[in-house]
C-alpha atoms as a PDB file:
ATOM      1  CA  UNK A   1      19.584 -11.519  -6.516  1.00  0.00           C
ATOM      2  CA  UNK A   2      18.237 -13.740  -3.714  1.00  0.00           C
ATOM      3  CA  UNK A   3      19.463 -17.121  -2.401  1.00  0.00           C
ATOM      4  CA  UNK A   4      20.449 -20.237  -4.815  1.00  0.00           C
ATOM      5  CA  UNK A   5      18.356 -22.873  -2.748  1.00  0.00           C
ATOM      6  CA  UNK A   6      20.252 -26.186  -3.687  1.00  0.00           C
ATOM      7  CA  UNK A   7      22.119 -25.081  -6.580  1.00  0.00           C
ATOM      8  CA  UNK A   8      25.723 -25.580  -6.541  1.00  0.00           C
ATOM      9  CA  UNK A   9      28.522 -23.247  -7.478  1.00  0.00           C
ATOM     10  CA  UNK A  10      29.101 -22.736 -11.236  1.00  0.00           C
ATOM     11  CA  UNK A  11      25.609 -25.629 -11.651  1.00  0.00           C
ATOM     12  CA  UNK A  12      22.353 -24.775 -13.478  1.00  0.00           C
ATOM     13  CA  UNK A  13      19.695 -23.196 -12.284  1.00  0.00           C
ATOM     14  CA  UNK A  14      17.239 -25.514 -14.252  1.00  0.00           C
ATOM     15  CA  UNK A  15      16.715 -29.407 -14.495  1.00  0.00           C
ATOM     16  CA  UNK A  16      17.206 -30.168 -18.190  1.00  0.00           C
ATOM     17  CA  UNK A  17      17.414 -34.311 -17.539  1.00  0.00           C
ATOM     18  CA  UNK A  18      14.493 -35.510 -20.043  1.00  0.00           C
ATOM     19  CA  UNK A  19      13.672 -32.186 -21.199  1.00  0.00           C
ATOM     20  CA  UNK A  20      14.089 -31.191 -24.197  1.00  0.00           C
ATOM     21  CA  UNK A  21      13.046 -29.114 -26.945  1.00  0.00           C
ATOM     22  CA  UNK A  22      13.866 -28.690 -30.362  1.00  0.00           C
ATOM     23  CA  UNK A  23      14.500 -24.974 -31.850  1.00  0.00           C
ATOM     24  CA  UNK A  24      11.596 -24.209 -34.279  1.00  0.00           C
ATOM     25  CA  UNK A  25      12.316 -20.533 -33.591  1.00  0.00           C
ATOM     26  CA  UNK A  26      15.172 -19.350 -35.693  1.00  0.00           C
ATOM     27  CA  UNK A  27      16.700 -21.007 -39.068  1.00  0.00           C
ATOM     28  CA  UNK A  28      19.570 -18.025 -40.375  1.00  0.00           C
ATOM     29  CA  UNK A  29      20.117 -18.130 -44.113  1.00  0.00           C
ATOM     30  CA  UNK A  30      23.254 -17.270 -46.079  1.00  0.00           C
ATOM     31  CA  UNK A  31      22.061 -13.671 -46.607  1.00  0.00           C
ATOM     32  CA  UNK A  32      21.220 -13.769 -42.558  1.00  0.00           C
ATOM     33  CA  UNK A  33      25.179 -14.799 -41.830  1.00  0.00           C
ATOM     34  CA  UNK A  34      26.480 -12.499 -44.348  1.00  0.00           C
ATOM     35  CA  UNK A  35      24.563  -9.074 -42.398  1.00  0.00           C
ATOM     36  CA  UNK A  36      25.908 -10.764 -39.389  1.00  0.00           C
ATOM     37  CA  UNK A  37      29.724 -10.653 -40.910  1.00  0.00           C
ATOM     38  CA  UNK A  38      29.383  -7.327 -42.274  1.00  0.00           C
ATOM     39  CA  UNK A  39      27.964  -5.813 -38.944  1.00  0.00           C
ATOM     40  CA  UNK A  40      31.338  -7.181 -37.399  1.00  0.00           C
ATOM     41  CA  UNK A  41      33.615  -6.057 -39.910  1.00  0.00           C
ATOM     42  CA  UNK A  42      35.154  -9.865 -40.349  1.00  0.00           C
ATOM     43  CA  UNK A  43      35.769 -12.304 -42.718  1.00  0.00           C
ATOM     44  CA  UNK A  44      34.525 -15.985 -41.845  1.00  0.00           C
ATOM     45  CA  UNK A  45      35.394 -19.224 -43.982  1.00  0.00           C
ATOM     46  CA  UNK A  46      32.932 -22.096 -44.167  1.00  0.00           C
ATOM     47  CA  UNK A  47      34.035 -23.949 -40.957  1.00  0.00           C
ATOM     48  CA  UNK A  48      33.603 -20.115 -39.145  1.00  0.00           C
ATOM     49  CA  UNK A  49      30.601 -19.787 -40.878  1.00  0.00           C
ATOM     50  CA  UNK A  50      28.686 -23.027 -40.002  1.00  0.00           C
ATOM     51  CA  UNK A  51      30.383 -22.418 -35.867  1.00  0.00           C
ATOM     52  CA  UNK A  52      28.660 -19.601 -36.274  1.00  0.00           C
ATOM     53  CA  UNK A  53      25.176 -20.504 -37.658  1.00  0.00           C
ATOM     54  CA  UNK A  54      24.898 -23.962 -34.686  1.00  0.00           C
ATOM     55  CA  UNK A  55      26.059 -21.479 -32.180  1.00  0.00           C
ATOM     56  CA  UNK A  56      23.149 -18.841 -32.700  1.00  0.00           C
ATOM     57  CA  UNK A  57      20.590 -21.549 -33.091  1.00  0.00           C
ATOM     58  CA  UNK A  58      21.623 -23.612 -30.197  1.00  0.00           C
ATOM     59  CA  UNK A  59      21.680 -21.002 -27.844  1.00  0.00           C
ATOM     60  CA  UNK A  60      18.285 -20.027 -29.094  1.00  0.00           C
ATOM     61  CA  UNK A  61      16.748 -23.455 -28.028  1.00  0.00           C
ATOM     62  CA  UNK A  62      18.589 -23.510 -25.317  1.00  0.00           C
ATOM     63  CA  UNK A  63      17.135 -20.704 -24.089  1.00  0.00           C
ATOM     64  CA  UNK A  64      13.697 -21.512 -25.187  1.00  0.00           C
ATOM     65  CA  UNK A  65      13.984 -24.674 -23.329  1.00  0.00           C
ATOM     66  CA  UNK A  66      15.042 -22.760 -20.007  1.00  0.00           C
ATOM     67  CA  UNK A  67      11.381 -20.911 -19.837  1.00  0.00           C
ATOM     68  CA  UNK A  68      10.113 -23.980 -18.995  1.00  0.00           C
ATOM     69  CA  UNK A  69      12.589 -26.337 -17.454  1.00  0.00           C
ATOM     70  CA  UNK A  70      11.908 -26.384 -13.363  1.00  0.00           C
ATOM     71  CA  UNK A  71      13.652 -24.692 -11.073  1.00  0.00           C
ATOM     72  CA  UNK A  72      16.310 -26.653  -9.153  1.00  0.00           C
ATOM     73  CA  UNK A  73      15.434 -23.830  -5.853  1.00  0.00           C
ATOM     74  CA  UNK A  74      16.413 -20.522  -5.222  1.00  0.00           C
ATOM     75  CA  UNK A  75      15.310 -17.004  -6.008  1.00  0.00           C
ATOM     76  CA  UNK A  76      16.350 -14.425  -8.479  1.00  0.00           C
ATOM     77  CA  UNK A  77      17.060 -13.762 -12.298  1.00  0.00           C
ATOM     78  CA  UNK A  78      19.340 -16.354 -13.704  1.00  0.00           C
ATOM     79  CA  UNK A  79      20.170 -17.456 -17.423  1.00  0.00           C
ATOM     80  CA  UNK A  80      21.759 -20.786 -17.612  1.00  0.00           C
ATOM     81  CA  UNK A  81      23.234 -20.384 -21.023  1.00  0.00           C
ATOM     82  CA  UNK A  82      23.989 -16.474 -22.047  1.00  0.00           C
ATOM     83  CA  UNK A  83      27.678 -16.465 -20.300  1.00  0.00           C
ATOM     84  CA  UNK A  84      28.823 -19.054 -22.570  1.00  0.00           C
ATOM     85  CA  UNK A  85      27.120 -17.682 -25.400  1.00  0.00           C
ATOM     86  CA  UNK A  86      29.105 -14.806 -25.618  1.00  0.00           C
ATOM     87  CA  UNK A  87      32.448 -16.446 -24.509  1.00  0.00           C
ATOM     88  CA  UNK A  88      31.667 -18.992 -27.592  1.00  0.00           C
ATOM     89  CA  UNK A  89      30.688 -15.746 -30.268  1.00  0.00           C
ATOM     90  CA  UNK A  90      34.171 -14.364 -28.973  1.00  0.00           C
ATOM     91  CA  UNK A  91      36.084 -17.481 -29.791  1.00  0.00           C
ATOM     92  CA  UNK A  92      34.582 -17.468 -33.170  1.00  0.00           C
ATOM     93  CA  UNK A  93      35.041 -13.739 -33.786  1.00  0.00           C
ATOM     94  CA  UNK A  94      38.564 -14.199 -32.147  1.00  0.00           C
ATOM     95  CA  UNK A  95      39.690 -16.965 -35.070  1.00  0.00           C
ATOM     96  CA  UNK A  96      38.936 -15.369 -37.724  1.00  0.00           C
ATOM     97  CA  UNK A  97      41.535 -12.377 -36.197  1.00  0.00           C
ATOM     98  CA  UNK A  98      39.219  -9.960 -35.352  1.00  0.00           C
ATOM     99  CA  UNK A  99      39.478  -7.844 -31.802  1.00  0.00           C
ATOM    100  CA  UNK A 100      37.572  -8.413 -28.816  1.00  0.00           C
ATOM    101  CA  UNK A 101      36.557  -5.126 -27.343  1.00  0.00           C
ATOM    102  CA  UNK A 102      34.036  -3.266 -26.395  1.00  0.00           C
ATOM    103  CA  UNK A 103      35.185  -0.013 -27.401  1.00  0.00           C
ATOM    104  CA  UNK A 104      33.955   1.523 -24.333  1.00  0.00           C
ATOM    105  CA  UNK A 105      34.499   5.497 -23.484  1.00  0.00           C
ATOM    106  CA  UNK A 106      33.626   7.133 -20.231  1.00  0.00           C
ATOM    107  CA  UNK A 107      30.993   9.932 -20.355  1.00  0.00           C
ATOM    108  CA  UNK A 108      32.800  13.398 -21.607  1.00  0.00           C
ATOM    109  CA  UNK A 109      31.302  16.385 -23.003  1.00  0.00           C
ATOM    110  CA  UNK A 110      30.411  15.634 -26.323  1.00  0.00           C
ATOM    111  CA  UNK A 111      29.204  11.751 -25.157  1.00  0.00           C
ATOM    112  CA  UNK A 112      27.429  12.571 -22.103  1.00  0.00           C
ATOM    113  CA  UNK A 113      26.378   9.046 -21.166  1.00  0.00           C
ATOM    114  CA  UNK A 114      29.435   7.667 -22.425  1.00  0.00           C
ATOM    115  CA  UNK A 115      30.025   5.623 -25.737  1.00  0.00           C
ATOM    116  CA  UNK A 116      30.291   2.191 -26.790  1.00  0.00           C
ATOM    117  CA  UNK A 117      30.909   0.627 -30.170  1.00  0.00           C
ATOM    118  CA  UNK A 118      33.842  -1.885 -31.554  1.00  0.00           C
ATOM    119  CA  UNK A 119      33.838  -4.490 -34.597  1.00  0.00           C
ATOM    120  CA  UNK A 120      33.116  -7.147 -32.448  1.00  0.00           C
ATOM    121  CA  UNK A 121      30.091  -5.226 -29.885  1.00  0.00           C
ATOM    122  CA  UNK A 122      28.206  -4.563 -33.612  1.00  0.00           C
ATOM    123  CA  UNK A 123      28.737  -7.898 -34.295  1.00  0.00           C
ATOM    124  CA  UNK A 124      27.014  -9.735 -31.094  1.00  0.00           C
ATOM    125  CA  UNK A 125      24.771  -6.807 -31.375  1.00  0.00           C
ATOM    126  CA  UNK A 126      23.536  -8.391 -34.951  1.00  0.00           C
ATOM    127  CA  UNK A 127      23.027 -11.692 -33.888  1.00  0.00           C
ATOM    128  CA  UNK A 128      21.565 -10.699 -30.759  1.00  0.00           C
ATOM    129  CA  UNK A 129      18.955  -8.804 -33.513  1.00  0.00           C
ATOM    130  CA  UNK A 130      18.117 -12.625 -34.434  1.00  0.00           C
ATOM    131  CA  UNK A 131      17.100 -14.014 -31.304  1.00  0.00           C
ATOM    132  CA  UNK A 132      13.557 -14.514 -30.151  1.00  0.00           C
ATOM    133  CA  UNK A 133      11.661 -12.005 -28.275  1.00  0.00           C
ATOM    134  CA  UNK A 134       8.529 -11.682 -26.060  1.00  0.00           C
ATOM    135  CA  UNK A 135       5.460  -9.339 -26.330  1.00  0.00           C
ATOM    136  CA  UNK A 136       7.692  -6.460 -24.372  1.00  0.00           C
ATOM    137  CA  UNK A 137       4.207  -4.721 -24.223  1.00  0.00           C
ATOM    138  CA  UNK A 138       2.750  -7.217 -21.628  1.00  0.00           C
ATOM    139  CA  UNK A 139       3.483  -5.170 -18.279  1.00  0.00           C
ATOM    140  CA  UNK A 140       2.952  -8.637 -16.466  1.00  0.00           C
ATOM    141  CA  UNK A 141       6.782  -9.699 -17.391  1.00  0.00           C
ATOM    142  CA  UNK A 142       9.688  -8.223 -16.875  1.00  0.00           C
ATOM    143  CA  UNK A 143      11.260  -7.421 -19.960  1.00  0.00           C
ATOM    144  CA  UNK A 144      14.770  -7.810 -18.611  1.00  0.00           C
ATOM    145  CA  UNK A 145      14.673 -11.028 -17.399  1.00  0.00           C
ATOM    146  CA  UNK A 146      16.319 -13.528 -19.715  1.00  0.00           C
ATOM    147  CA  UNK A 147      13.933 -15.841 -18.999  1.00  0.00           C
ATOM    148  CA  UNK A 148      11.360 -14.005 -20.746  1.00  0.00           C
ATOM    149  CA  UNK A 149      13.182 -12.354 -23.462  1.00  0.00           C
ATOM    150  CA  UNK A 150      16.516 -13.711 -24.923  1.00  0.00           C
ATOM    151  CA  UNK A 151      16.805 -10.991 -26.914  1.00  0.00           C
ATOM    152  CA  UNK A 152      18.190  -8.280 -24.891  1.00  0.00           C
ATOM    153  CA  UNK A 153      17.269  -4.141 -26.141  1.00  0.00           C
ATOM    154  CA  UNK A 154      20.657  -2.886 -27.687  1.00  0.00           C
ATOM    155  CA  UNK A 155      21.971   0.489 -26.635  1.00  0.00           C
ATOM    156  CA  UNK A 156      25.291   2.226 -27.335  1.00  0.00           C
ATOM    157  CA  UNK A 157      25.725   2.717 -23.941  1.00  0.00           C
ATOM    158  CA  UNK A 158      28.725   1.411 -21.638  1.00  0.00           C
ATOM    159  CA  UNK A 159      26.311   0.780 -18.853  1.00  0.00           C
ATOM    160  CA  UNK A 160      23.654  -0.825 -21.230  1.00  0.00           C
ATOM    161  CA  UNK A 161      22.624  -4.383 -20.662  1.00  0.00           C
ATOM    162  CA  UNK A 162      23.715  -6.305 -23.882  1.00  0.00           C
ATOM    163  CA  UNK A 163      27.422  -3.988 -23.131  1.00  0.00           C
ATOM    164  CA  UNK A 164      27.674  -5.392 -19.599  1.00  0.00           C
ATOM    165  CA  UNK A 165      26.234  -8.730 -19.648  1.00  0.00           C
ATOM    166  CA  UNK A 166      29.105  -9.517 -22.541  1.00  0.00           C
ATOM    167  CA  UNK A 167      31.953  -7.916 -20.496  1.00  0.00           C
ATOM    168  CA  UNK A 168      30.785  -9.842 -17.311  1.00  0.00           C
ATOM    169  CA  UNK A 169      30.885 -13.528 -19.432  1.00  0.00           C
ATOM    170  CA  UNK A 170      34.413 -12.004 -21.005  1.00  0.00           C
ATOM    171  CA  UNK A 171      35.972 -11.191 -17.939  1.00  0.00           C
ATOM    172  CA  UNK A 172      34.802 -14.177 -15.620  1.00  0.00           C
ATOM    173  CA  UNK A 173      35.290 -16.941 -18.078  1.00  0.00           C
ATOM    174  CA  UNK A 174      37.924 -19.511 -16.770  1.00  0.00           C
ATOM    175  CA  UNK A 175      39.408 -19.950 -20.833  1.00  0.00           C
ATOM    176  CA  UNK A 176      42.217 -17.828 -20.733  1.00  0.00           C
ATOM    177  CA  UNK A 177      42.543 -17.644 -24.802  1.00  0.00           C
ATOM    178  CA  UNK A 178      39.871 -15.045 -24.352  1.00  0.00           C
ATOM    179  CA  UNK A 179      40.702 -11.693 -23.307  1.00  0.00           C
ATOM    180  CA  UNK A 180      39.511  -8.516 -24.365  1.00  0.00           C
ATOM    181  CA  UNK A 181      42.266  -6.189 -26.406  1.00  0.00           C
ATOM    182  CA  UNK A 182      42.379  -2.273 -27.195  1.00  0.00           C
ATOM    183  CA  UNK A 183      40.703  -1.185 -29.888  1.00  0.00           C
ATOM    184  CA  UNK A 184      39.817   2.280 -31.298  1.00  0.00           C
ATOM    185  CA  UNK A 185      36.190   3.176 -30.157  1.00  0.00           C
ATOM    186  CA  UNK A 186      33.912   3.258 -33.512  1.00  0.00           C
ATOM    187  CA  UNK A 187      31.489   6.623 -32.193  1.00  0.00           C
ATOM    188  CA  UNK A 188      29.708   6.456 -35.877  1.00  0.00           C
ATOM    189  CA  UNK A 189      26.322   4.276 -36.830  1.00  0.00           C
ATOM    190  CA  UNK A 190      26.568   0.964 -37.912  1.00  0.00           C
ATOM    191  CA  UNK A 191      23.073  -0.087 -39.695  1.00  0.00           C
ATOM    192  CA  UNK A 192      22.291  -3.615 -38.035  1.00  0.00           C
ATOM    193  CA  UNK A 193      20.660  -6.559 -39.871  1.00  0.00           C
ATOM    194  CA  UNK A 194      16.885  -6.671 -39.791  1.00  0.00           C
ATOM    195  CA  UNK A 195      15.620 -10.712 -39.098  1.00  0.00           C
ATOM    196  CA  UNK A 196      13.189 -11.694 -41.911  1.00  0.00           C
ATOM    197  CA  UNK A 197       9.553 -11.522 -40.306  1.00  0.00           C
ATOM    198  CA  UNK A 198       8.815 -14.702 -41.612  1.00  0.00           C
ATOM    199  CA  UNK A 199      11.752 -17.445 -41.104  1.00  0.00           C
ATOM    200  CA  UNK A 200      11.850 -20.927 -42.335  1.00  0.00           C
ATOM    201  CA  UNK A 201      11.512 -23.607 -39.576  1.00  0.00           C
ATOM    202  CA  UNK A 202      13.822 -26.032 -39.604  1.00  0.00           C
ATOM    203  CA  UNK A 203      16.475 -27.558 -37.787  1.00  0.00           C
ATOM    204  CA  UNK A 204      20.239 -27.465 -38.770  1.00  0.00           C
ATOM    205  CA  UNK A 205      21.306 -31.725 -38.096  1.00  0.00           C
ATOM    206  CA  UNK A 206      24.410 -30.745 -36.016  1.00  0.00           C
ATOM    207  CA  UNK A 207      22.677 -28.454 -34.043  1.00  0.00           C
ATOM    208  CA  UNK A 208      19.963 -31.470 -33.485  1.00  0.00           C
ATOM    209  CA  UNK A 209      23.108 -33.532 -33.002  1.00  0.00           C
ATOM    210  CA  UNK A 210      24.465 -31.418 -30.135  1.00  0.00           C
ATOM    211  CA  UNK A 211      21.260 -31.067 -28.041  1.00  0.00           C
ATOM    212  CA  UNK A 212      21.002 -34.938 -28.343  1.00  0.00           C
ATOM    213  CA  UNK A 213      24.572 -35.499 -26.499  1.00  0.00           C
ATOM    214  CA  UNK A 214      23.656 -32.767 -24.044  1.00  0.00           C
ATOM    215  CA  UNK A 215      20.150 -33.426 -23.208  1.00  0.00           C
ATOM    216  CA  UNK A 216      19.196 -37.566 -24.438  1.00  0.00           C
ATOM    217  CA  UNK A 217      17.287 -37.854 -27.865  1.00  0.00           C
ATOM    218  CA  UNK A 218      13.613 -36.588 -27.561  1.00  0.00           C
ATOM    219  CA  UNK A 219      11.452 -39.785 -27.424  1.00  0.00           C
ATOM    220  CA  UNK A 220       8.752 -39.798 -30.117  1.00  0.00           C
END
């Protein structure tokens, strides 16, 4: 992964002071959050709901705003934001009762490569359907870096990179109220929500509200 330059332990890798930039890139709709709840098998009330709608479109600017905030020094892939992402999904999935697992199985004879597939993998799985993504067929970029494409390719795979990336934020997160449970693994197709190829644009006001108290209100 290379060196981290100045960064500090557990600090960005990117200077966000006076940059910002608002999300024009995803708006979900009711029907949007409802594919989303029915991929995951859960039942969300308003409050759940609306967590649910700031967190996806925060962590979409977010990570828009990390392609182009300057690198504080050293080498490597690095995403700034994804970690909590997922540890924030799983609180959210976690209130409403549901199970966080991945519903992992080792390789065996009738799943070669192994098998993976739970309630709450098909659920990340659907919003990670509504994130932004690159050309993937410009060979110039690397298609798994997450600074070029939030939106990571989806595999039922225990070694696939959506799989491991959430286990890794699951397992290292310091919040203890968030621990992955057993849960049978689900080895048929779930049908995942398709994004609408032509989204509104606009901006949810306490999702504007929270990138003003993290990043300073964008000067006009």
């Amino acid at each position: 992964m290379g060196g981290k330059g100045n960064r500090k332990p557990g600090s960005f890798a990117h200077a966000y002071d006076n940059h910002v930039m608002w999300n024009t890139h995803i708006n979900l709709s009711d029907a949007d959050l409802d594919a989303i709840v029915k991929a995951g098998n859960v039942e969300l009330d308003n409050q759940q709901t609306l967590d649910l709608k700031v967190e996806i479109e925060t962590y979409a600017s977010l990570a828009e705003a990390e392609k182009d905030a300057p690198s504080v020094g050293g080498r490597g892939r690095s995403s700034d934001f994804v970690d909590q992402h997922y540890v924030n999904l799983a609180k959210i999935y976690q209130s409403t009762g549901g199970v966080i697992s991945l519903g992992r199985r080792n390789p065996s004879r009738r799943y070669p490569k192994g098998i993976a597939g739970s309630d709450f993998l098909f659920f990340v799985a659907a919003i990670n359907n509504f994130l932004p993504a690159e050309d993937r067929g410009d060979k110039s970029k690397k298609v798994d870096d997450p600074k070029i494409n939030v939106k990571k390719i989806f595999k039922r795979r225990p070694e696939n990179g959506l799989v491991r990336a959430i286990r890794r934020a699951i397992k290292t997160t310091p919040d203890q109220s968030i621990k992955f449970d057993r849960a049978p693994s689900i080895t048929d197709n779930r049908e995942l929500p398709v994004p609408n190829k032509n989204p509104s644009h606009q901006n949810d006001p306490r999702h504007l509200q929270y990138l003003e108290e993290r990043f300073g209100r964008a000067e006009m």
